[in-house]
Protein backbone atom coordinates (compact mmCIF):
# COMPACT_ATOMS: atom_id res chain seq x y z
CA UNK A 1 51.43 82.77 73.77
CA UNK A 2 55.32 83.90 72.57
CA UNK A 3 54.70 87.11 74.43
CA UNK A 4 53.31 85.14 77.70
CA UNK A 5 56.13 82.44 77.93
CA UNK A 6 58.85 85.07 76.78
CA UNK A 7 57.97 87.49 79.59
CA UNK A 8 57.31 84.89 82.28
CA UNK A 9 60.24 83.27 81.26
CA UNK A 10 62.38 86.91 82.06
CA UNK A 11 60.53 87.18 85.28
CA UNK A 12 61.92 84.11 86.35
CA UNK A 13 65.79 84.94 85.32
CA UNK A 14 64.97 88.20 87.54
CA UNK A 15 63.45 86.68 89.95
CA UNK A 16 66.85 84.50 90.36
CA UNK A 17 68.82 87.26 90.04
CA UNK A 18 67.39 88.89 93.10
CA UNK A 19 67.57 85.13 94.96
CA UNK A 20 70.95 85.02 95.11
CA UNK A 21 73.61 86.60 97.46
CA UNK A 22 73.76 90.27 96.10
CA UNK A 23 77.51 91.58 96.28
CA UNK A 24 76.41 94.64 98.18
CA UNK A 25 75.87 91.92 101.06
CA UNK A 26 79.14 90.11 99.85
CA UNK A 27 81.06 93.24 99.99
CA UNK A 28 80.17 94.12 103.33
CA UNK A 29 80.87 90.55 105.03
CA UNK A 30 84.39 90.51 103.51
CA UNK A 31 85.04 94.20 104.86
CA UNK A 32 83.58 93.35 108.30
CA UNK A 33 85.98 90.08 108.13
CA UNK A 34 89.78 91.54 106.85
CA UNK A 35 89.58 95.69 107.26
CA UNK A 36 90.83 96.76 110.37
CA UNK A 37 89.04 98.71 112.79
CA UNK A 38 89.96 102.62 111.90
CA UNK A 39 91.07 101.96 108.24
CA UNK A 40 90.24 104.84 105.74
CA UNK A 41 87.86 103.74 102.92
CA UNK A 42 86.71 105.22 99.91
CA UNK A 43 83.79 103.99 97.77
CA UNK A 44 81.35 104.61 95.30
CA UNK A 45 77.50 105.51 96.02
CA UNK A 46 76.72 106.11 99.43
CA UNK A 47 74.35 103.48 100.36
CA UNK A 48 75.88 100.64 98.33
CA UNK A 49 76.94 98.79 100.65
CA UNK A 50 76.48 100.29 103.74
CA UNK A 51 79.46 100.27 106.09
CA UNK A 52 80.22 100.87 110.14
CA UNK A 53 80.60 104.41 110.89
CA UNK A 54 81.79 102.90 114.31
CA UNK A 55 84.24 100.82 112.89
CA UNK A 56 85.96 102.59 109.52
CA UNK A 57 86.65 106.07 108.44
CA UNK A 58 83.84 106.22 105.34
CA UNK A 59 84.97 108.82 102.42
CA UNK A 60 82.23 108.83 99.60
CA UNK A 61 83.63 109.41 95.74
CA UNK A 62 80.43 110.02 94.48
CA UNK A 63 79.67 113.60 97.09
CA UNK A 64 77.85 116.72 95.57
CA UNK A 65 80.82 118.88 94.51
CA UNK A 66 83.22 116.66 93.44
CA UNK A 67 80.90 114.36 91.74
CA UNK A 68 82.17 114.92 87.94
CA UNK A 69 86.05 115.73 88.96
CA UNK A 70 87.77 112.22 89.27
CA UNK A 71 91.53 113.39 88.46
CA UNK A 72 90.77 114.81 92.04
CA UNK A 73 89.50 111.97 93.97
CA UNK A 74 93.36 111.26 95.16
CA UNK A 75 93.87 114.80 96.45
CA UNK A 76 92.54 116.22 100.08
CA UNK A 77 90.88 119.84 100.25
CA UNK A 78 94.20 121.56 100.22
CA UNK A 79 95.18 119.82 97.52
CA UNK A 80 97.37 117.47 98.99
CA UNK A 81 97.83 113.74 98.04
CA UNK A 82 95.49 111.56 99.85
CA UNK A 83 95.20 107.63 99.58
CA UNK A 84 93.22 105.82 102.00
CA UNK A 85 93.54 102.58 103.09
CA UNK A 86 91.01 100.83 100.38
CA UNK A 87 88.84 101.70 97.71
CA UNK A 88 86.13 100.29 97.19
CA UNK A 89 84.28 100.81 93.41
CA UNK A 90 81.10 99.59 91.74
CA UNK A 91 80.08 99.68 88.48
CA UNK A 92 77.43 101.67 88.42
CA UNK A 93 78.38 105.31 87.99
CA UNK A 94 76.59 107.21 85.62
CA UNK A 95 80.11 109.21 84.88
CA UNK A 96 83.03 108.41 82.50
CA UNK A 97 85.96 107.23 84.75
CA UNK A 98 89.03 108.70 83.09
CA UNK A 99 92.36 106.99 82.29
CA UNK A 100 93.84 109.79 84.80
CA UNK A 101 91.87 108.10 87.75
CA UNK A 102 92.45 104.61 86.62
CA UNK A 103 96.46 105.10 86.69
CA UNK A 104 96.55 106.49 90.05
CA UNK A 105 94.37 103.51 91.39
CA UNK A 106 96.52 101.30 89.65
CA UNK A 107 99.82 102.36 90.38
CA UNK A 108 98.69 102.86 94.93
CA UNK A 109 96.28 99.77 95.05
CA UNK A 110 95.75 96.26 94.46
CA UNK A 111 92.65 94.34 94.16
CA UNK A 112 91.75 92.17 96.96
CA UNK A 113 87.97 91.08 96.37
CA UNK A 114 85.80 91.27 93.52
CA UNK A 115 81.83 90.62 93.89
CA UNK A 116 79.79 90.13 91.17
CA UNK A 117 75.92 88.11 90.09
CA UNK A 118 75.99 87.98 86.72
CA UNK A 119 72.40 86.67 85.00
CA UNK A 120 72.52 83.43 84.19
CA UNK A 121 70.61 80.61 82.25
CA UNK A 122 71.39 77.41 83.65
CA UNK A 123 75.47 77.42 83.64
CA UNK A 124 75.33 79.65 80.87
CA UNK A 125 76.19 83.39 81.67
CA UNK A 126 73.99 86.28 79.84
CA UNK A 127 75.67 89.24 78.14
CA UNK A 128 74.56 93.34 79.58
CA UNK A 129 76.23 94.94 76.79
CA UNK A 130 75.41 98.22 78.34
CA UNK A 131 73.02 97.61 80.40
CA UNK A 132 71.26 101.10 81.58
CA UNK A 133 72.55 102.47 85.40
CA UNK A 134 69.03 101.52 87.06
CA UNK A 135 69.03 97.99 85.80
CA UNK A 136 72.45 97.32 87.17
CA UNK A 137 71.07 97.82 91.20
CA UNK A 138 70.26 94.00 91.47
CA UNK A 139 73.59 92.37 90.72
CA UNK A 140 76.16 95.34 90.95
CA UNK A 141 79.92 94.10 90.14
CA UNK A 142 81.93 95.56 92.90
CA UNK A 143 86.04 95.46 93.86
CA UNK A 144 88.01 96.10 96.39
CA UNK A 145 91.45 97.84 96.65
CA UNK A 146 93.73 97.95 99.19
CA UNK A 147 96.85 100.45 99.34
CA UNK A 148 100.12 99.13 98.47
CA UNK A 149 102.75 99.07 101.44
């Protein structure tokens, strides 16, 4: 009977989860609202969230070759500096994001929107130590950066 109430009781903090707005969603109505047609932005996994084409400039951190490099994230194929507009980042890479990275965001961006669902109980927020990557698809935390002038 533990077992029954326990697990239905999980299912229903899921099922919650996955009821509310998920900041994929969130993300992409406050880049279709303040980015400018044209502007360069670079962001985590491909699909998550999914972007105009027709409207922005899409770079994708997380590509084939480059996918365990980030001290060269900031730098074009020839090795040359490049910052786009905004950054977008998620927490869900499976990767070790190195100081390195974090200094150069830091020091070119600022953040401008921050998404995030975590599970709840009632008012009460519930701790994902470290949750595993797969578990984390529901109720990503995402932030946006945009390039200092």
């Amino acid at each position: 009977v533990t077992a029954m109430f326990l697990t239905g009781g999980l299912t229903l903090l899921q099922v919650k989860i996955l009821t509310q707005p998920h900041p994929a969603n969130q993300a992409f109505e406050w880049v279709e609202r303040h980015v400018p047609r044209g502007a360069r932005i670079q962001k985590g996994w491909p699909e998550l969230p999914p972007l105009n084409p027709q409207k922005l400039r899409i770079i994708n951190f997380f590509d084939q070759p480059r996918m365990a490099d980030f001290r060269k994230y900031f730098v074009d194929g020839a090795g040359k500096p490049r910052f786009p507009d905004y950054v977008m980042l998620d927490n869900l890479p499976t990767l070790e994001i190195p100081t390195v990275f974090l200094d150069q965001l830091g020091q070119n961006y600022n953040l401008v929107a921050e998404f995030r669902q975590p599970p709840r109980l009632s008012m009460m927020e519930l701790p994902e130590w470290d949750p595993p990557h797969d578990w984390k698809y529901s109720h990503p935390e995402i932030r946006i950066y945009r390039r200092k002038l």
